[in-house]
N, C-alpha and C. Protein backbone atom coordinates (compact mmCIF):
# COMPACT_ATOMS: atom_id res chain seq x y z
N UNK A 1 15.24 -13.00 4.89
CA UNK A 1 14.17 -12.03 4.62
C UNK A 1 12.83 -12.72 4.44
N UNK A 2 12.81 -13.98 3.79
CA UNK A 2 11.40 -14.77 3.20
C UNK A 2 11.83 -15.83 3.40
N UNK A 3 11.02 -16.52 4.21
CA UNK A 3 10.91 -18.02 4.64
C UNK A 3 10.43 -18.88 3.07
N UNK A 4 10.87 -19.92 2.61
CA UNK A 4 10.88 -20.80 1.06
C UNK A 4 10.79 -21.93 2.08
N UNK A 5 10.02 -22.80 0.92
CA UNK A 5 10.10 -24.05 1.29
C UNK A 5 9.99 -24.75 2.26
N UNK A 6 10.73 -25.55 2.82
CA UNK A 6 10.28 -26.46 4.24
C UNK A 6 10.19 -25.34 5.15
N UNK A 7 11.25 -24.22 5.33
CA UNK A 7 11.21 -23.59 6.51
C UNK A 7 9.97 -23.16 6.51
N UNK A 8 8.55 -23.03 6.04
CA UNK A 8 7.33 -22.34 5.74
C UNK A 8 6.54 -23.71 6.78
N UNK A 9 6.60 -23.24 7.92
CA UNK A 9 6.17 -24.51 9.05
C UNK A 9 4.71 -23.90 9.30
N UNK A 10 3.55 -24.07 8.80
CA UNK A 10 2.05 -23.86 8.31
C UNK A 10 1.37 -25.10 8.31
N UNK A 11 0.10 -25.19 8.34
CA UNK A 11 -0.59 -26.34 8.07
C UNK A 11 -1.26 -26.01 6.74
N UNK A 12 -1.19 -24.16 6.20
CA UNK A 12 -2.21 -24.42 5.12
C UNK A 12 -1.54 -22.83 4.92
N UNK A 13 -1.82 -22.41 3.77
CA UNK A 13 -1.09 -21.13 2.97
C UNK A 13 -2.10 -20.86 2.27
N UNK A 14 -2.48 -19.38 1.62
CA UNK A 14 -2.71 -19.23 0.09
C UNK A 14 -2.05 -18.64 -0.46
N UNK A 15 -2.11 -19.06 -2.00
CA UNK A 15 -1.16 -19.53 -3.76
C UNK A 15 -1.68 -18.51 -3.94
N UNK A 16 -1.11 -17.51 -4.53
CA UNK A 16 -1.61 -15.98 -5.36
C UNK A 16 -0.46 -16.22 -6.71
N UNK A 17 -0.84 -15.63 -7.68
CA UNK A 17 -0.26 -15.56 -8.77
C UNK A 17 -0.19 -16.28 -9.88
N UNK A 18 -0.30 -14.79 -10.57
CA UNK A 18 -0.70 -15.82 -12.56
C UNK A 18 -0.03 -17.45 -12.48
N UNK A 19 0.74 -17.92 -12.27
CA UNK A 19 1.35 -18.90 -12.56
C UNK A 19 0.29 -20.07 -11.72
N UNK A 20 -0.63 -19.30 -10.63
CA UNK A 20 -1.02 -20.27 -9.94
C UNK A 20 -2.92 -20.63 -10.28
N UNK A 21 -2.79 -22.27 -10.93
CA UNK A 21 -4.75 -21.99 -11.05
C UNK A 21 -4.29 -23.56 -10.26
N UNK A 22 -5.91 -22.92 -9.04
CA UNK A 22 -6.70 -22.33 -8.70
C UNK A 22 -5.60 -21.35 -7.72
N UNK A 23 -5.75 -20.05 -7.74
CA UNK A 23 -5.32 -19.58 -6.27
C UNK A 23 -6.56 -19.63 -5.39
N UNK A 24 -5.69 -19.94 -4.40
CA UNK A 24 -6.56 -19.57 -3.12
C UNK A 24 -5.87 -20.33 -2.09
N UNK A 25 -6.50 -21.42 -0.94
CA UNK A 25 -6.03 -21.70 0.09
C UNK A 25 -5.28 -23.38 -0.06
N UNK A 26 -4.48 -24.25 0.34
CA UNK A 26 -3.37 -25.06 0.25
C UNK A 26 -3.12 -25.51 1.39
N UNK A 27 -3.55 -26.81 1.68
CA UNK A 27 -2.80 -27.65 2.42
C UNK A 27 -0.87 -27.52 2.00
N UNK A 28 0.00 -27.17 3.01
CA UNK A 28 1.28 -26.89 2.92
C UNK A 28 2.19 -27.67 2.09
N UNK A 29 1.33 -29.38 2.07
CA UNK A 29 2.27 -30.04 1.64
C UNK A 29 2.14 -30.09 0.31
N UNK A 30 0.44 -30.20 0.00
CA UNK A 30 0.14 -29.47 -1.97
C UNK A 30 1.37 -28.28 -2.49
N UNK A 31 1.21 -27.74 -1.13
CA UNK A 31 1.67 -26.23 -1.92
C UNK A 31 2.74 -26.12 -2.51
N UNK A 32 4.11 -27.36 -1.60
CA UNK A 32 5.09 -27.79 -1.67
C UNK A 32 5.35 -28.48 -2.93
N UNK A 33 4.59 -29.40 -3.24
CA UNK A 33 4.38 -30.76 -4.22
C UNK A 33 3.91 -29.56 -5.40
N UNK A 34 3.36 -28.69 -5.46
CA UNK A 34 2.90 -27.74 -6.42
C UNK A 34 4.22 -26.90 -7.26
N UNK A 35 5.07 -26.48 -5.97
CA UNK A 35 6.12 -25.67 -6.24
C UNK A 35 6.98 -26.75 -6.91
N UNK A 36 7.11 -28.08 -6.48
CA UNK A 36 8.53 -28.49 -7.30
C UNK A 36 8.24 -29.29 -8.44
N UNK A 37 6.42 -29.65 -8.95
CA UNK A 37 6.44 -30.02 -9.86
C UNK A 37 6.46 -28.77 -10.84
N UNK A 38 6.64 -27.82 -10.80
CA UNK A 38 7.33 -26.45 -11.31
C UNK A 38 8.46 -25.92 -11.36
N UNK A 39 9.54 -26.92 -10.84
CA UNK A 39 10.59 -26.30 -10.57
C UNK A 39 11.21 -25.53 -10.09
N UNK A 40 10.19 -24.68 -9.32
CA UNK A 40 10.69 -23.30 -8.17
C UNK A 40 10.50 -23.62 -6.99
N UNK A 41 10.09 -22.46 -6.63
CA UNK A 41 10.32 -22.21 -4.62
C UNK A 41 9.00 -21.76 -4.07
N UNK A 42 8.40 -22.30 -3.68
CA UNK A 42 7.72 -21.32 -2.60
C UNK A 42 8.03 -20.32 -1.58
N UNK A 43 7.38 -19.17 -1.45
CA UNK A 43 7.87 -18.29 -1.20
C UNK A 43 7.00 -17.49 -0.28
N UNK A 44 6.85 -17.40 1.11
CA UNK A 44 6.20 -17.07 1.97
C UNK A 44 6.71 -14.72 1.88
N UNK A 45 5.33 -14.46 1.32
CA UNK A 45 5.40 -13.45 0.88
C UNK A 45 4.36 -12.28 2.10
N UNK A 46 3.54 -13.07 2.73
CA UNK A 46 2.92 -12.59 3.92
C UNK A 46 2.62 -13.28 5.26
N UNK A 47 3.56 -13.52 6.05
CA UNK A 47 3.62 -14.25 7.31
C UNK A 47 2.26 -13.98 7.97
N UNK A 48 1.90 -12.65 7.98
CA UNK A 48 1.18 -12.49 9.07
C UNK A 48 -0.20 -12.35 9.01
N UNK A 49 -0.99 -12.96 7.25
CA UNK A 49 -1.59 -12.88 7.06
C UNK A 49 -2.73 -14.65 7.76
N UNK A 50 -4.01 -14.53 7.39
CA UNK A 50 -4.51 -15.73 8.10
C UNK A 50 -5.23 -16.50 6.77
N UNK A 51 -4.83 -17.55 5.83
CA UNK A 51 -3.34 -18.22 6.56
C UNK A 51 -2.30 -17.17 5.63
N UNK A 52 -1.26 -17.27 5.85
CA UNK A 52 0.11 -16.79 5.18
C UNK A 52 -0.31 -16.65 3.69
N UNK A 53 0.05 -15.91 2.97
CA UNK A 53 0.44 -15.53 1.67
C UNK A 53 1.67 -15.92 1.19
N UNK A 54 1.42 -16.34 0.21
CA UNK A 54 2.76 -17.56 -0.60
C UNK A 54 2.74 -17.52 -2.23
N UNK A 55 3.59 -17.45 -3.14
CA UNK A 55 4.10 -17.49 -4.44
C UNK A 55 5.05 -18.40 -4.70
N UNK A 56 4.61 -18.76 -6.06
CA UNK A 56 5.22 -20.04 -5.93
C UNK A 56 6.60 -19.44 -7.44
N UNK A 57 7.35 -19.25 -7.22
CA UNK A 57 9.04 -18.04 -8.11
C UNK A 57 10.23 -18.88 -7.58
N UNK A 58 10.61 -18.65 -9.06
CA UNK A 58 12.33 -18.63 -9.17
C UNK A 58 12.72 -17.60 -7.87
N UNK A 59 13.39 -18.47 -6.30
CA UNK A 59 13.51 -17.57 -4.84
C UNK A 59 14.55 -16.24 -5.21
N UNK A 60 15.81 -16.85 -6.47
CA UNK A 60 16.56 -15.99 -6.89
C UNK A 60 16.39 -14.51 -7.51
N UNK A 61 15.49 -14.94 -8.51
CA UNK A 61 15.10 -13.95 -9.72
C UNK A 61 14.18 -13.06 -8.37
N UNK A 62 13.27 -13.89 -7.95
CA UNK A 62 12.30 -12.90 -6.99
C UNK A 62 13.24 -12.28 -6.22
N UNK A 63 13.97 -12.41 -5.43
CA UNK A 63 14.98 -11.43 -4.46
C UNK A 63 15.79 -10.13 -5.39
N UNK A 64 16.14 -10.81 -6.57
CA UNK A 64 16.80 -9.35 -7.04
C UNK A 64 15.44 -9.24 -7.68
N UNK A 65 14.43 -9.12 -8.26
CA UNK A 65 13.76 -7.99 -8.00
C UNK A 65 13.01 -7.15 -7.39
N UNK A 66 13.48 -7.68 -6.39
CA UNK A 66 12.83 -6.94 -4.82
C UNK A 66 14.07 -6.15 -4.59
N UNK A 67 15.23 -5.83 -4.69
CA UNK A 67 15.99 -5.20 -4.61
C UNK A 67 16.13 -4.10 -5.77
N UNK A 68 15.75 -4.47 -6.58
CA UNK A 68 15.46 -3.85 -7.86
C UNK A 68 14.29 -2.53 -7.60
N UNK A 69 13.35 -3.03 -7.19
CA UNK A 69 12.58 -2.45 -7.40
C UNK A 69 12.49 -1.05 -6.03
N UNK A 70 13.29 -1.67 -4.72
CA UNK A 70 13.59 -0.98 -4.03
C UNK A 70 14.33 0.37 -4.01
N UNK A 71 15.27 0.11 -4.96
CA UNK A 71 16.36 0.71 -5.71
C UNK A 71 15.63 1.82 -6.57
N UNK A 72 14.99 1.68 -7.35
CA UNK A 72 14.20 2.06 -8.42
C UNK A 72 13.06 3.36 -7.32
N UNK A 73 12.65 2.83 -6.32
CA UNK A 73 11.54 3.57 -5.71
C UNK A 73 12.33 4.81 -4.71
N UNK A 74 13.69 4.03 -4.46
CA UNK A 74 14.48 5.11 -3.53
C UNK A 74 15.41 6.76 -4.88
N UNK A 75 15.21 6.13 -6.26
CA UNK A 75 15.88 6.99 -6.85
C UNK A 75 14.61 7.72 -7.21
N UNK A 76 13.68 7.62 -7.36
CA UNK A 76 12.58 8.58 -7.68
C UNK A 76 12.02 9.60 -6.82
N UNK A 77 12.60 10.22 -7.62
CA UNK A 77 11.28 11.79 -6.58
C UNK A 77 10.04 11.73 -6.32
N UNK A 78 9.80 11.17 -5.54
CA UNK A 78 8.28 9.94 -4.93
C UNK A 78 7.41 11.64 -4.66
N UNK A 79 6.33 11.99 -4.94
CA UNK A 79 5.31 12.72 -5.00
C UNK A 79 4.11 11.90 -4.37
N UNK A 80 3.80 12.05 -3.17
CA UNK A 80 2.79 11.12 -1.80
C UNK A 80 1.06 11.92 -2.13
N UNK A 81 0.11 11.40 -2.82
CA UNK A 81 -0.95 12.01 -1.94
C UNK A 81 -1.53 11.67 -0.69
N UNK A 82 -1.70 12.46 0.22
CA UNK A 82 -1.95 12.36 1.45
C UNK A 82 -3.76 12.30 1.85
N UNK A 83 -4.26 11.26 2.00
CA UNK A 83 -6.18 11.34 2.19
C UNK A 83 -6.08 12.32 2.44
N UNK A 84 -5.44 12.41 4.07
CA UNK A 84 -6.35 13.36 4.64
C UNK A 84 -5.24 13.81 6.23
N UNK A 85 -4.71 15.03 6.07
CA UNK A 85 -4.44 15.57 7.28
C UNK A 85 -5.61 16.48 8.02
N UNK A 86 -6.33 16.05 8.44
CA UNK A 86 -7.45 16.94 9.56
C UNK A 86 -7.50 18.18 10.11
N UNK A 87 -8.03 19.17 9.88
CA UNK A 87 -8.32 20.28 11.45
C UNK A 87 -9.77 20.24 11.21
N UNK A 88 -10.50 19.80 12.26
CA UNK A 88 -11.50 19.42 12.35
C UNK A 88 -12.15 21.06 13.50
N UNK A 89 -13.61 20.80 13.78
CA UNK A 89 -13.73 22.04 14.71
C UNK A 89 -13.61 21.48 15.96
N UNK A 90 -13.14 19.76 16.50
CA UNK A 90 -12.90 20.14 17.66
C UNK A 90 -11.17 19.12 17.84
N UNK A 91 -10.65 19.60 16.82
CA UNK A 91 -9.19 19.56 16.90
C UNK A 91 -8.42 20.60 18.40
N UNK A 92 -7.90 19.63 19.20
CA UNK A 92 -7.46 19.79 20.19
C UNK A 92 -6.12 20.62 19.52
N UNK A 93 -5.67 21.68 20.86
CA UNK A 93 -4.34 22.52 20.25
C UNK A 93 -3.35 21.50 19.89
N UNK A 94 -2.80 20.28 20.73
CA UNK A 94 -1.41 19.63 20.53
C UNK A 94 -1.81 18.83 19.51
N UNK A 95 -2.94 18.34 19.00
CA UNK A 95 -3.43 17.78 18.02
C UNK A 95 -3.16 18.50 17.01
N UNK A 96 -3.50 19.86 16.34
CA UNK A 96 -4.12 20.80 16.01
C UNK A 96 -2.53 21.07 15.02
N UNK A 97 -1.75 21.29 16.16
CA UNK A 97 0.00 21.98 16.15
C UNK A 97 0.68 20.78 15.35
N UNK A 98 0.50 19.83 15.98
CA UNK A 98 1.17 18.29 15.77
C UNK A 98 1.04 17.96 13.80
N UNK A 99 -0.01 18.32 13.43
CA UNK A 99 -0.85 17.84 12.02
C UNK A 99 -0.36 19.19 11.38
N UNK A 100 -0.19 20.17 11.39
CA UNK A 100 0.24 21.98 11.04
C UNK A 100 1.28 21.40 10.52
N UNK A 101 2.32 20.97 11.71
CA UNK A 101 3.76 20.77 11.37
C UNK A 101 4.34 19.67 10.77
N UNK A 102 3.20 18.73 10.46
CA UNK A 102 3.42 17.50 9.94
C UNK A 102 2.91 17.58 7.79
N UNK A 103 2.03 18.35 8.08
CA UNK A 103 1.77 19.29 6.57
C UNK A 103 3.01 20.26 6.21
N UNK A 104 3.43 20.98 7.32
CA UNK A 104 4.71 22.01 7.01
C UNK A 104 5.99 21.15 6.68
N UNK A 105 6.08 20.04 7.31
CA UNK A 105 7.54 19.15 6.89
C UNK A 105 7.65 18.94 5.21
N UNK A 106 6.54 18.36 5.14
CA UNK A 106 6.22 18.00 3.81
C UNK A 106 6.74 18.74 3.12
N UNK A 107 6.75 20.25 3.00
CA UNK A 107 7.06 21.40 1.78
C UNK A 107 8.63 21.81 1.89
N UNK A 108 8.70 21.30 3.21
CA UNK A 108 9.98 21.81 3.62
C UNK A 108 10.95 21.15 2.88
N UNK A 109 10.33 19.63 3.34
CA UNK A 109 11.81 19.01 2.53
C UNK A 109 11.27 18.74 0.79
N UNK A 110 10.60 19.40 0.31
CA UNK A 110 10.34 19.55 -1.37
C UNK A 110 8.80 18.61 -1.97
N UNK A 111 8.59 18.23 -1.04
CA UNK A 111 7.11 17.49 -1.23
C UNK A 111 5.97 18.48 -2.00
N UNK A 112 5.27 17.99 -3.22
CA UNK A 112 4.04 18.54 -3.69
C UNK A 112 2.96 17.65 -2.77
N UNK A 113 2.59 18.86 -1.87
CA UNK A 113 1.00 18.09 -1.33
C UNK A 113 -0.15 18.67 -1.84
N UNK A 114 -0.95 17.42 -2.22
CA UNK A 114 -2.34 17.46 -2.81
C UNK A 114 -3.10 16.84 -1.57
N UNK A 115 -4.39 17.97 -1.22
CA UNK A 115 -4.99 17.34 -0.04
C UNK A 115 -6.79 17.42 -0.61
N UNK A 116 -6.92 16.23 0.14
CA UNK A 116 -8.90 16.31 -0.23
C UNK A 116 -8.99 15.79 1.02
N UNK A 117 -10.30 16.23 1.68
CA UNK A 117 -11.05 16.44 3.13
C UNK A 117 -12.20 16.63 2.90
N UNK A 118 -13.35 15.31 2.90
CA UNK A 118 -14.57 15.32 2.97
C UNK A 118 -15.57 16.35 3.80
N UNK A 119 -14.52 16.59 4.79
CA UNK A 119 -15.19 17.57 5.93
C UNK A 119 -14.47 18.99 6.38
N UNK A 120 -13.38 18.77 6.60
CA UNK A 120 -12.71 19.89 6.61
C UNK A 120 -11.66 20.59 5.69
N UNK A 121 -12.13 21.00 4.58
CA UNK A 121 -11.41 21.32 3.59
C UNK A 121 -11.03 22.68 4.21
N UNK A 122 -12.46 23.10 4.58
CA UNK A 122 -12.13 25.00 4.67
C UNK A 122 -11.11 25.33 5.44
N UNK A 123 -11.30 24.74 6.67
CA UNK A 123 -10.14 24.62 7.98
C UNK A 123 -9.05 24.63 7.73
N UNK A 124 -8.77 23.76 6.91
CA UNK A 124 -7.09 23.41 5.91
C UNK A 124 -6.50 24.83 5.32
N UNK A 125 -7.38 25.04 4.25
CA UNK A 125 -7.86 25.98 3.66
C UNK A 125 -6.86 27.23 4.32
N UNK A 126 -7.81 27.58 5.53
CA UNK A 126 -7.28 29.02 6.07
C UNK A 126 -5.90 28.65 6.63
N UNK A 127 -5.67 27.43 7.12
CA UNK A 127 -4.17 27.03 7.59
C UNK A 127 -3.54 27.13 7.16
N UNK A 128 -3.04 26.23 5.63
CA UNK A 128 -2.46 26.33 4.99
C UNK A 128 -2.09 27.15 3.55
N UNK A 129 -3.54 27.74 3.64
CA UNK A 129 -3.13 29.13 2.42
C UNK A 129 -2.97 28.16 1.26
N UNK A 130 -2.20 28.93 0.16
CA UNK A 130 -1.85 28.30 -0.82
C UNK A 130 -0.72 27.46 -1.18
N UNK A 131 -0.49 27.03 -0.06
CA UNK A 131 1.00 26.16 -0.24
C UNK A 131 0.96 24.77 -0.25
N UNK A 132 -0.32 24.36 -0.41
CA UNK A 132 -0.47 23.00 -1.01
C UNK A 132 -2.21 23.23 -1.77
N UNK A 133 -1.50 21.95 -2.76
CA UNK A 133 -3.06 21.85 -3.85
C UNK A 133 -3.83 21.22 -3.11
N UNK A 134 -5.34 22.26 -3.55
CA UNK A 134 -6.82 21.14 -2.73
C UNK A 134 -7.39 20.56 -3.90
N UNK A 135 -8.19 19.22 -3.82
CA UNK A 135 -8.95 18.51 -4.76
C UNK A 135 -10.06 18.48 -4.36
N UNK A 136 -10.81 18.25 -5.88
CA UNK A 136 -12.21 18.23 -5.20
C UNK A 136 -12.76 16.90 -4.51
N UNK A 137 -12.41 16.39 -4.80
CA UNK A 137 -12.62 14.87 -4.88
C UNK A 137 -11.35 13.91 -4.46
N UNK A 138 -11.66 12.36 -3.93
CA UNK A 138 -10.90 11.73 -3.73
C UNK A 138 -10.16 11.63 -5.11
N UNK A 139 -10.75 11.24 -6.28
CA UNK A 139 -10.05 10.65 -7.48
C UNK A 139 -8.78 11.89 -8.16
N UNK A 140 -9.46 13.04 -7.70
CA UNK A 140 -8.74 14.32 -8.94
C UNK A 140 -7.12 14.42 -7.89
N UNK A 141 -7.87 14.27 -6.30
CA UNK A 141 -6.11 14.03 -5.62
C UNK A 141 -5.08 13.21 -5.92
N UNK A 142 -5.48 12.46 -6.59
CA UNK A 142 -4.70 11.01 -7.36
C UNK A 142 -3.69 11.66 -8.24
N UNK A 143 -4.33 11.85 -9.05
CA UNK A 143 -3.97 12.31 -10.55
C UNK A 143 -2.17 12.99 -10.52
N UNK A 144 -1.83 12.19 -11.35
CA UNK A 144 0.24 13.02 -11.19
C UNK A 144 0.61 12.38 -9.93
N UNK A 145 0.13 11.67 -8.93
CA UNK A 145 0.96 11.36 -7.68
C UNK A 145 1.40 10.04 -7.97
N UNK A 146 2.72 9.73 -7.37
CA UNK A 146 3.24 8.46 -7.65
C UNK A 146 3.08 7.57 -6.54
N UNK A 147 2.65 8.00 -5.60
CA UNK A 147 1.80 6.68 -4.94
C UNK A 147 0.77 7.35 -3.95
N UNK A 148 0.02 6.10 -3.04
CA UNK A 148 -1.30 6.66 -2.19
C UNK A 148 -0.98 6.52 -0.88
N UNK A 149 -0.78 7.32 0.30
CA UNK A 149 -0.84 7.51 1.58
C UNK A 149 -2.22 7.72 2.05
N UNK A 150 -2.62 6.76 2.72
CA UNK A 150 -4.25 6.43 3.47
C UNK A 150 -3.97 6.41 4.63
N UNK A 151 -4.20 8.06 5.52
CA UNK A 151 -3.87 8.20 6.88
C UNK A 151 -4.99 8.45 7.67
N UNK A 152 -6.38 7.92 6.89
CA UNK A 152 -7.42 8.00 7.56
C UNK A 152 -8.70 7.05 6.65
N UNK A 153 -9.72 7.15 8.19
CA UNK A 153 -10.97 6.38 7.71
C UNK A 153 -12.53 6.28 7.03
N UNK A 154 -12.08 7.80 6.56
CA UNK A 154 -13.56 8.07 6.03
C UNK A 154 -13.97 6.86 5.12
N UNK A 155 -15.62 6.98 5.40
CA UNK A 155 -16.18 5.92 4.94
C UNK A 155 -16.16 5.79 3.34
N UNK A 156 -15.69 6.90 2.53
CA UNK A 156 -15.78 6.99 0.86
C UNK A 156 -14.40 6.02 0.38
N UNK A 157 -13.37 6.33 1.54
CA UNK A 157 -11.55 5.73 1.33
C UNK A 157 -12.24 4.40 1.10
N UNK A 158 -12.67 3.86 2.32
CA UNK A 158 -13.10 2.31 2.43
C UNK A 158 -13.22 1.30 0.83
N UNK A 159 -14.17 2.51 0.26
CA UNK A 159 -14.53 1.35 -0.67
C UNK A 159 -14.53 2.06 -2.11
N UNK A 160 -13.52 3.00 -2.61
CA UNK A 160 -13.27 3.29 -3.86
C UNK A 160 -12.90 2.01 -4.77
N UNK A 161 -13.60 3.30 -6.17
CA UNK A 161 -13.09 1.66 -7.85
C UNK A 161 -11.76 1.94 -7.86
N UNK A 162 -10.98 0.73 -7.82
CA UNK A 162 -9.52 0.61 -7.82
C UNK A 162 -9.07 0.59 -8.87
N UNK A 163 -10.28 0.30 -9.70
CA UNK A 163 -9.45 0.18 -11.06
C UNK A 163 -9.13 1.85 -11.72
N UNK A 164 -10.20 2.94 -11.29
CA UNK A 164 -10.01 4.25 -11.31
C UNK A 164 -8.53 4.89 -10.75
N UNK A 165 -8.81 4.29 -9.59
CA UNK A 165 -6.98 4.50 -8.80
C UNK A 165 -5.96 4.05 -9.43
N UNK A 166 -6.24 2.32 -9.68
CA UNK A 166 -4.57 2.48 -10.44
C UNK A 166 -4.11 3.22 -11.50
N UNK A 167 -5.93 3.80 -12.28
CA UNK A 167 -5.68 4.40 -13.54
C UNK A 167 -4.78 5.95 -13.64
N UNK A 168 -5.02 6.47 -12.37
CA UNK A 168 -4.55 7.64 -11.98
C UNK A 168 -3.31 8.04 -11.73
N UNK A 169 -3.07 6.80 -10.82
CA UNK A 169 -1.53 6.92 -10.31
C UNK A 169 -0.49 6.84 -11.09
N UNK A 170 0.69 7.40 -11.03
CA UNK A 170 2.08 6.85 -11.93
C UNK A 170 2.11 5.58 -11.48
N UNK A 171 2.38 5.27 -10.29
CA UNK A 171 2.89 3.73 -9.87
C UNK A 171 1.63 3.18 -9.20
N UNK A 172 1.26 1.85 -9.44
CA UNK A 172 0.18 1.26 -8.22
C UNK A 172 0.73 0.74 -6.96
N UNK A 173 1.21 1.94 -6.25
CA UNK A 173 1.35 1.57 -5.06
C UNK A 173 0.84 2.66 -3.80
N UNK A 174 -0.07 1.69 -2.16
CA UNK A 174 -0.76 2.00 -1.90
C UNK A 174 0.19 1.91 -0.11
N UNK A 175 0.22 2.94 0.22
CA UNK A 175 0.84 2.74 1.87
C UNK A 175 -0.40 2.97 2.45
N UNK A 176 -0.83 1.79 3.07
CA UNK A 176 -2.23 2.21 4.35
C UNK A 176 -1.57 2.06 5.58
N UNK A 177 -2.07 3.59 6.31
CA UNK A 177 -1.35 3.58 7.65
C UNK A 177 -2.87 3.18 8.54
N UNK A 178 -4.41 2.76 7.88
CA UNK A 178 -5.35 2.36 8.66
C UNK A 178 -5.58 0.88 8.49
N UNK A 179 -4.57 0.60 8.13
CA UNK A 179 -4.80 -1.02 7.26
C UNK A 179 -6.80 -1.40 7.29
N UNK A 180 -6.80 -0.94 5.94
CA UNK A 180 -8.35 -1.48 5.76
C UNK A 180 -9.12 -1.74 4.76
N UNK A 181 -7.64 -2.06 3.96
CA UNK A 181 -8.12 -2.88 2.93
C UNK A 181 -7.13 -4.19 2.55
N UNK A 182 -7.76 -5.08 1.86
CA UNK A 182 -7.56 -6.79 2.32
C UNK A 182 -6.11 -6.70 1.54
N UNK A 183 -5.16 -7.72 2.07
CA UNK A 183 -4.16 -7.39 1.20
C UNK A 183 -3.98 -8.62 -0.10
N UNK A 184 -4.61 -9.61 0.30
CA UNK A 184 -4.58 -10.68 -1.21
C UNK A 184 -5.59 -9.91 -2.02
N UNK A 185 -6.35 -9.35 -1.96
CA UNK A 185 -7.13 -8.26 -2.86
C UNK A 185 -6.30 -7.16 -3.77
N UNK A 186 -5.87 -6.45 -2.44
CA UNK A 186 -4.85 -5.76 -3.33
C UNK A 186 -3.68 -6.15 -4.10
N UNK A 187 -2.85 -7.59 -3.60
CA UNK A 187 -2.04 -8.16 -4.81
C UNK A 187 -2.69 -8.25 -5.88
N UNK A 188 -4.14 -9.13 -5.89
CA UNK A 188 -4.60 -9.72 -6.95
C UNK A 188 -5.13 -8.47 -8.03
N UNK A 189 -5.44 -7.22 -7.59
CA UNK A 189 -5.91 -6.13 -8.72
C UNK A 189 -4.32 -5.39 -8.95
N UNK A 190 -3.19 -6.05 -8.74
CA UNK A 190 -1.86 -5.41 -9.17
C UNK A 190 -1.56 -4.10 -8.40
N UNK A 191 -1.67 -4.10 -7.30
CA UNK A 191 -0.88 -3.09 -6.46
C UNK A 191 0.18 -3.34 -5.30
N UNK A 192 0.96 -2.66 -5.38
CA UNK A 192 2.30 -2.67 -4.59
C UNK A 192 1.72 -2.18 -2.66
N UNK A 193 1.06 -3.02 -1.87
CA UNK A 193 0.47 -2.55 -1.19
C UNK A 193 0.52 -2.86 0.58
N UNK A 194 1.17 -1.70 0.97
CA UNK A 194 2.16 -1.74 2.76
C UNK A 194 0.98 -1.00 3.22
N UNK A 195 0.95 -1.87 4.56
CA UNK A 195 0.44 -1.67 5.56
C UNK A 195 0.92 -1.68 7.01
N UNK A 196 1.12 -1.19 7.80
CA UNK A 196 1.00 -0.97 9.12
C UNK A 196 1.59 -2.31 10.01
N UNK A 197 2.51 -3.16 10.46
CA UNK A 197 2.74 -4.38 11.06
C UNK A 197 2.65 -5.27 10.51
N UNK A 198 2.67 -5.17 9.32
CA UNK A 198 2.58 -6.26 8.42
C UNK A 198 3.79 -6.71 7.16
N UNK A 199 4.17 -7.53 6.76
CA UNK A 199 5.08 -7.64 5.89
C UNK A 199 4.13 -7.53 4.84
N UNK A 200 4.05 -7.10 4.16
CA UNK A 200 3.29 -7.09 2.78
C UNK A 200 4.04 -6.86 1.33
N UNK A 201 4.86 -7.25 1.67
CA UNK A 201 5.56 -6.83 0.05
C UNK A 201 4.68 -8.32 -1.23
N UNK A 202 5.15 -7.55 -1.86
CA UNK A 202 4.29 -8.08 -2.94
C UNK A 202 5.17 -9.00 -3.78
């Protein structure tokens, strides 16, 4: 699942985590010489980042609680806020139908959706009637949801206070399906944070 140690074939990594001063970027073989005058593992935690993302953990303890925590997220009645499903005024019909029925799944299989739309609230609005909550605001959609679905790019998503968000959420965790925000950022302010082609577990 996670490349440790020698198999971590890099010329240079960055060290994230309390355990690690200075974090930041690492010649491979420091990073190495770092991990075992500590007694643990290095632990290649984002392959596909430039360079790689790495922690330097007990490889054991870290795997069961990545299973742990997996476990933990699959038994919860996960409550998603969604940015933003669209009907815009020049929402194409198969577009239009496609996003209807992708809001209608949601309720179907027991989902509370909370929706905020910088632009097309009203549109929603007459679509969907009262069968999902509107917010006024990005922050008030937060509020009671146990994690954040970012299925779009308005320019306000970009650059919200995170520290407001994690304050909101039950859990700090963030699924970006626009990947567009940094992901050693988001480890480092404590969020659980997937993106799009990327390994990002935390």
């Amino acid at each position: 699942m996670f490349r440790i140690n020698h198999q971590i074939r890099v010329p240079e990594v960055r060290l994230v985590g309390d355990n690690v001063e200075p974090q930041g970027v690492y010649r491979i073989q420091d990073a190495l010489r770092k991990a075992d005058e500590m007694e643990l593992d290095l632990v290649e935690i984002s392959p596909n980042a430039e360079p790689p993302v790495c922690r330097i953990v007990d490889y054991q303890k870290f795997i069961y609680a990545q299973k742990k925590k997996q476990k933990e997220l699959k038994a919860k009645a996960v409550k998603i806020i969604v940015k933003e499903i669209r009907f815009g005024p020049n929402t194409d019909e198969h577009d239009y139908n496609f996003k209807l029925k992708h809001a209608e799944k949601f309720l179907q299989d027991g989902a509370k959706v909370k929706a905020y739309d910088p632009i097309a609230m009203k549109e929603a609005t007459h679509q969907l009637g009262d069968t999902i909550t509107y917010s006024e605001d990005q922050y008030e959609a937060l509020i009671d949801a146990d994690c954040l679905l970012l299925v779009t790019e308005w320019p306000e998503f970009k650059f919200p206070n995170f520290k407001i968000v994690k304050k909101l959420l039950n859990s700090a965790v963030i699924f970006d399906g626009r990947n567009i925000y940094d992901l050693v950022e988001m480890n480092r302010l404590g969020f659980d944070y997937f993106c799009i082609g990327i390994n990002t577990t935390k």
